[in-house]
N, C-alpha and C. Protein backbone atom coordinates (compact mmCIF):
# COMPACT_ATOMS: atom_id res chain seq x y z
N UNK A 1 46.93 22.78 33.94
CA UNK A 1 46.51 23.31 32.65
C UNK A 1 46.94 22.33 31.55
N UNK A 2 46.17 22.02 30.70
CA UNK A 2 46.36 21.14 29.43
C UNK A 2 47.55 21.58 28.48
N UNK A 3 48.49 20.28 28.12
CA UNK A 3 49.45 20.86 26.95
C UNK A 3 48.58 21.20 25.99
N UNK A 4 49.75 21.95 25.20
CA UNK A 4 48.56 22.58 23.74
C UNK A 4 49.23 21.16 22.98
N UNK A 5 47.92 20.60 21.92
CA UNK A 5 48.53 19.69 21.42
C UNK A 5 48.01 19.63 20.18
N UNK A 6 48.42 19.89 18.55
CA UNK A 6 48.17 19.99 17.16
C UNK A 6 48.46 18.43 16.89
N UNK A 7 47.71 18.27 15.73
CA UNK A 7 48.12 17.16 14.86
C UNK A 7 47.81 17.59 13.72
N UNK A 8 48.73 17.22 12.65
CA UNK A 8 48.61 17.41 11.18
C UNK A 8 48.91 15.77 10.93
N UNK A 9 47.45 15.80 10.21
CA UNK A 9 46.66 14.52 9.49
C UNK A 9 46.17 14.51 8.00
N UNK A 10 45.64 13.89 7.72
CA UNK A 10 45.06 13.38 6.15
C UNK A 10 43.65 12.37 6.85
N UNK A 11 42.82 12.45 5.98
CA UNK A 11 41.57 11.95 6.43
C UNK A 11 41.22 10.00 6.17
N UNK A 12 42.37 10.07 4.99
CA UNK A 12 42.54 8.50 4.98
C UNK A 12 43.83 7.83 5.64
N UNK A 13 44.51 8.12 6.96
CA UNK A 13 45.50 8.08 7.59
C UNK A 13 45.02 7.53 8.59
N UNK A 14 45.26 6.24 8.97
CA UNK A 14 44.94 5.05 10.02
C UNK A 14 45.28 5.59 11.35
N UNK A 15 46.94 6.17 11.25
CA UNK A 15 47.59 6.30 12.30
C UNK A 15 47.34 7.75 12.96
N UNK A 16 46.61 8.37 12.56
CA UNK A 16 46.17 10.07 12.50
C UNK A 16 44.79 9.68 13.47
N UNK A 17 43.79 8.87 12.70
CA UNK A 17 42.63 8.23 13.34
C UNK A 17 42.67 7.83 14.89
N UNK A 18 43.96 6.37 14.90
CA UNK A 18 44.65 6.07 16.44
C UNK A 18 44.89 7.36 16.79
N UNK A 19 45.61 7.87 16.77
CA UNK A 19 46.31 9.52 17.47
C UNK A 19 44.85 10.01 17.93
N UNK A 20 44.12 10.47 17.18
CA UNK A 20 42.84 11.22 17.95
C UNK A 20 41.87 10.32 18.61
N UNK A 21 41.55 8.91 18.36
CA UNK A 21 40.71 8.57 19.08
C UNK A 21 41.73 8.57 20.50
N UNK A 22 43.28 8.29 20.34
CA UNK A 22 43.71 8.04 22.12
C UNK A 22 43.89 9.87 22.75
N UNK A 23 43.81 10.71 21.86
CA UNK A 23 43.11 11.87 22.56
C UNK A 23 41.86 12.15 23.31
N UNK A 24 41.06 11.37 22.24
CA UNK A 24 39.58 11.70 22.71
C UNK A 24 39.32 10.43 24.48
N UNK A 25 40.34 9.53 24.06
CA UNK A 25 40.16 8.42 25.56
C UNK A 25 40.42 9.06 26.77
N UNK A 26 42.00 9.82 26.60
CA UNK A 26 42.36 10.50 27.09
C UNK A 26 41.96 11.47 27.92
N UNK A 27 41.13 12.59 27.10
CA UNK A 27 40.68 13.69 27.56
C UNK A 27 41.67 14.68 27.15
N UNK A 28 41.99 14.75 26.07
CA UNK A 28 43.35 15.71 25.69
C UNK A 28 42.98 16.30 24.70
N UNK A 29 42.53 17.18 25.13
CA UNK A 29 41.93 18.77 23.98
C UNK A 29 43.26 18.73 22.55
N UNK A 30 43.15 18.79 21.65
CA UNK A 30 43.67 19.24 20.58
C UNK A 30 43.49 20.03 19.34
N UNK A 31 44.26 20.50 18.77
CA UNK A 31 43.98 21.18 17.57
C UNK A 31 44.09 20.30 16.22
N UNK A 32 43.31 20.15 15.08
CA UNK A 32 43.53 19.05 14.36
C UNK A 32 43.49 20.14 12.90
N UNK A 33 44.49 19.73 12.02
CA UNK A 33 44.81 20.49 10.43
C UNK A 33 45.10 19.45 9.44
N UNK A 34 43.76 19.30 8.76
CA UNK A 34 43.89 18.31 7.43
C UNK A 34 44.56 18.98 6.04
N UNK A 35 46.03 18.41 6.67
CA UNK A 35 47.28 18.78 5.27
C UNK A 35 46.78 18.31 4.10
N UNK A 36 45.90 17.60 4.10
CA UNK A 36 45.44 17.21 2.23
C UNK A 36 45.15 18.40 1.29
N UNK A 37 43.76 19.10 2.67
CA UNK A 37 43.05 20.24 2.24
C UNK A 37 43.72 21.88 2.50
N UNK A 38 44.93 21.67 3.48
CA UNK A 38 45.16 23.07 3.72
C UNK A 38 46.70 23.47 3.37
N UNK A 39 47.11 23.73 2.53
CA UNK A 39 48.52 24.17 1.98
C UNK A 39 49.09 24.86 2.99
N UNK A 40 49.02 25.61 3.50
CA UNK A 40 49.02 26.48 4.87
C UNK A 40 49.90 25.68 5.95
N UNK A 41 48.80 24.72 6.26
CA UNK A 41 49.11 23.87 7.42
C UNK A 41 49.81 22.76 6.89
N UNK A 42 50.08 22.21 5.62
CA UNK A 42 50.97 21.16 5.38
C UNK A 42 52.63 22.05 5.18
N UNK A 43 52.78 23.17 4.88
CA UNK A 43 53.70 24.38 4.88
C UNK A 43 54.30 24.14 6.20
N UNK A 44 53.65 24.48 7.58
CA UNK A 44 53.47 24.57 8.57
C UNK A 44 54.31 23.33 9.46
N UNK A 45 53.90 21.65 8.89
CA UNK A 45 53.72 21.16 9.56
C UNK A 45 55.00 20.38 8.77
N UNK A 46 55.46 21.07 7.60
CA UNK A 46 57.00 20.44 7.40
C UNK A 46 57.85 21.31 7.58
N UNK A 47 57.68 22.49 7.96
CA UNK A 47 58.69 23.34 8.67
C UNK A 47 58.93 22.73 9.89
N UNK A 48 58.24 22.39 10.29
CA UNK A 48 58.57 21.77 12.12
C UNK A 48 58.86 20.51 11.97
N UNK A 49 58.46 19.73 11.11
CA UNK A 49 59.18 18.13 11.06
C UNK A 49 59.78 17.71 9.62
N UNK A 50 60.18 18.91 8.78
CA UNK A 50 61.55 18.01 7.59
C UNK A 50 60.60 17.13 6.93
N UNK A 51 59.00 16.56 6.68
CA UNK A 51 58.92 15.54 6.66
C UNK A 51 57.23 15.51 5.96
N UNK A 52 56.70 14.46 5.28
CA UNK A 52 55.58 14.54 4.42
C UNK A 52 54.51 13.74 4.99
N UNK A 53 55.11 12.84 5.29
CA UNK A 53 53.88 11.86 6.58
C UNK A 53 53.83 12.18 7.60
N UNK A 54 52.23 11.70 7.61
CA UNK A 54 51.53 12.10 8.23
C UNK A 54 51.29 10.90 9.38
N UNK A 55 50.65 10.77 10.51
CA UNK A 55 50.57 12.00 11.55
C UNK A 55 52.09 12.43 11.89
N UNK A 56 51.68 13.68 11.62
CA UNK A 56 52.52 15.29 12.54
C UNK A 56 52.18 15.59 14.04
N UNK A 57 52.56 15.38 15.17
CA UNK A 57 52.15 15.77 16.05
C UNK A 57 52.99 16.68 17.14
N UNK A 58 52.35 18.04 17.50
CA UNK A 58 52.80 18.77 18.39
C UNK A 58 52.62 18.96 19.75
N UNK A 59 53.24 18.54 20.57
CA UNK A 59 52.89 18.99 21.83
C UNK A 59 54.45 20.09 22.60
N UNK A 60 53.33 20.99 22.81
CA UNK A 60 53.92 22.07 23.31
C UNK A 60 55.57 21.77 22.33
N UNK A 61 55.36 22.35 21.22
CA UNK A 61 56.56 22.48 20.39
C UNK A 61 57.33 21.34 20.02
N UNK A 62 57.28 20.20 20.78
CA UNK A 62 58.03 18.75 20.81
C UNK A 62 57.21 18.22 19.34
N UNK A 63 57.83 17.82 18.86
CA UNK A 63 57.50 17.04 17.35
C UNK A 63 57.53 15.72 17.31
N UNK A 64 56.47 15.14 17.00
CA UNK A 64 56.50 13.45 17.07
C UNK A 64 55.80 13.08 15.41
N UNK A 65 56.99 12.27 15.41
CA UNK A 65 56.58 12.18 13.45
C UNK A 65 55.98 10.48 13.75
N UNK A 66 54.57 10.35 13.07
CA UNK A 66 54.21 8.89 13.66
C UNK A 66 53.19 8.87 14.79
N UNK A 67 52.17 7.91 15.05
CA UNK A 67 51.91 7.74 16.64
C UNK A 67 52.81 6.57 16.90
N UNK A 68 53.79 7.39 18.41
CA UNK A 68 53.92 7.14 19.13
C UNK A 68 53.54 6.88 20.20
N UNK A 69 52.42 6.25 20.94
CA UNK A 69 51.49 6.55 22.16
C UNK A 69 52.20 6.73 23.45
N UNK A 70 53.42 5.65 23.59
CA UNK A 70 54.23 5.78 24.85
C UNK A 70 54.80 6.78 24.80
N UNK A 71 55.46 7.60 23.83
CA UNK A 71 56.20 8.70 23.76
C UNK A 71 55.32 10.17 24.01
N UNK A 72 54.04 9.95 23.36
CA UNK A 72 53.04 11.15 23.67
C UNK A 72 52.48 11.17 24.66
N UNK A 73 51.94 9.90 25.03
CA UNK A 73 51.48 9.71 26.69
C UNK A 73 52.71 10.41 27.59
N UNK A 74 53.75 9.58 27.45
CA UNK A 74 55.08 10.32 28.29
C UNK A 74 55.45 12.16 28.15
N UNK A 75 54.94 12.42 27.28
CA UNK A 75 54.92 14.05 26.84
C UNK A 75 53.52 14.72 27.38
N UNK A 76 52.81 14.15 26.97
CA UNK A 76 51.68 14.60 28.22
C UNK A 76 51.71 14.66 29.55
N UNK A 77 52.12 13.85 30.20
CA UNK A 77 52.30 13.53 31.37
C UNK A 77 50.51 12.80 32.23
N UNK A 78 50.62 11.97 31.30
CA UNK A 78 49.39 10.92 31.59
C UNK A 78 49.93 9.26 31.31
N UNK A 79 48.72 7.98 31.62
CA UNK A 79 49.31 6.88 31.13
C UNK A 79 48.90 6.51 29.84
N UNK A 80 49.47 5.38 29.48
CA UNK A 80 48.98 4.91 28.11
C UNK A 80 47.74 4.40 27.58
């Protein structure tokens, strides 16, 4: 069964862009929340990471501030 995996992004965010296209290579279903547009989800997504930049990423509760690819690949349990 697939981790559940969120990202909180901004639409002019390079590293948000990398993050989902190596989802989409992947095959790694995610949930995606543009903090520019949603107060809600930028609320949301600094309760869980202390933190204003963007990419936010969740997998199964683990918080990765940044793409990290080796670290998310390694949290997925896929390769890079």
């Amino acid at each position: 069964m697939p981790k559940t995996v969120k990202i909180y992004s901004t639409p002019s965010c390079v590293y948000c862009r990398m993050a989902k296209a190596f989802f989409v290579e992947k095959n790694v279903p995610y949930e995606e929340f543009n903090v520019q547009e949603d107060m809600k989800a930028r609320e949301e997504m600094f309760s869980k990471s202390h933190q204003l930049g963007v990419p936010v990423i969740d997998v199964e509760g683990e918080i990765y501030v940044g793409f990290d690819r080796s670290a998310i690949a390694e949290a997925l349990g896929i390769s890079q």
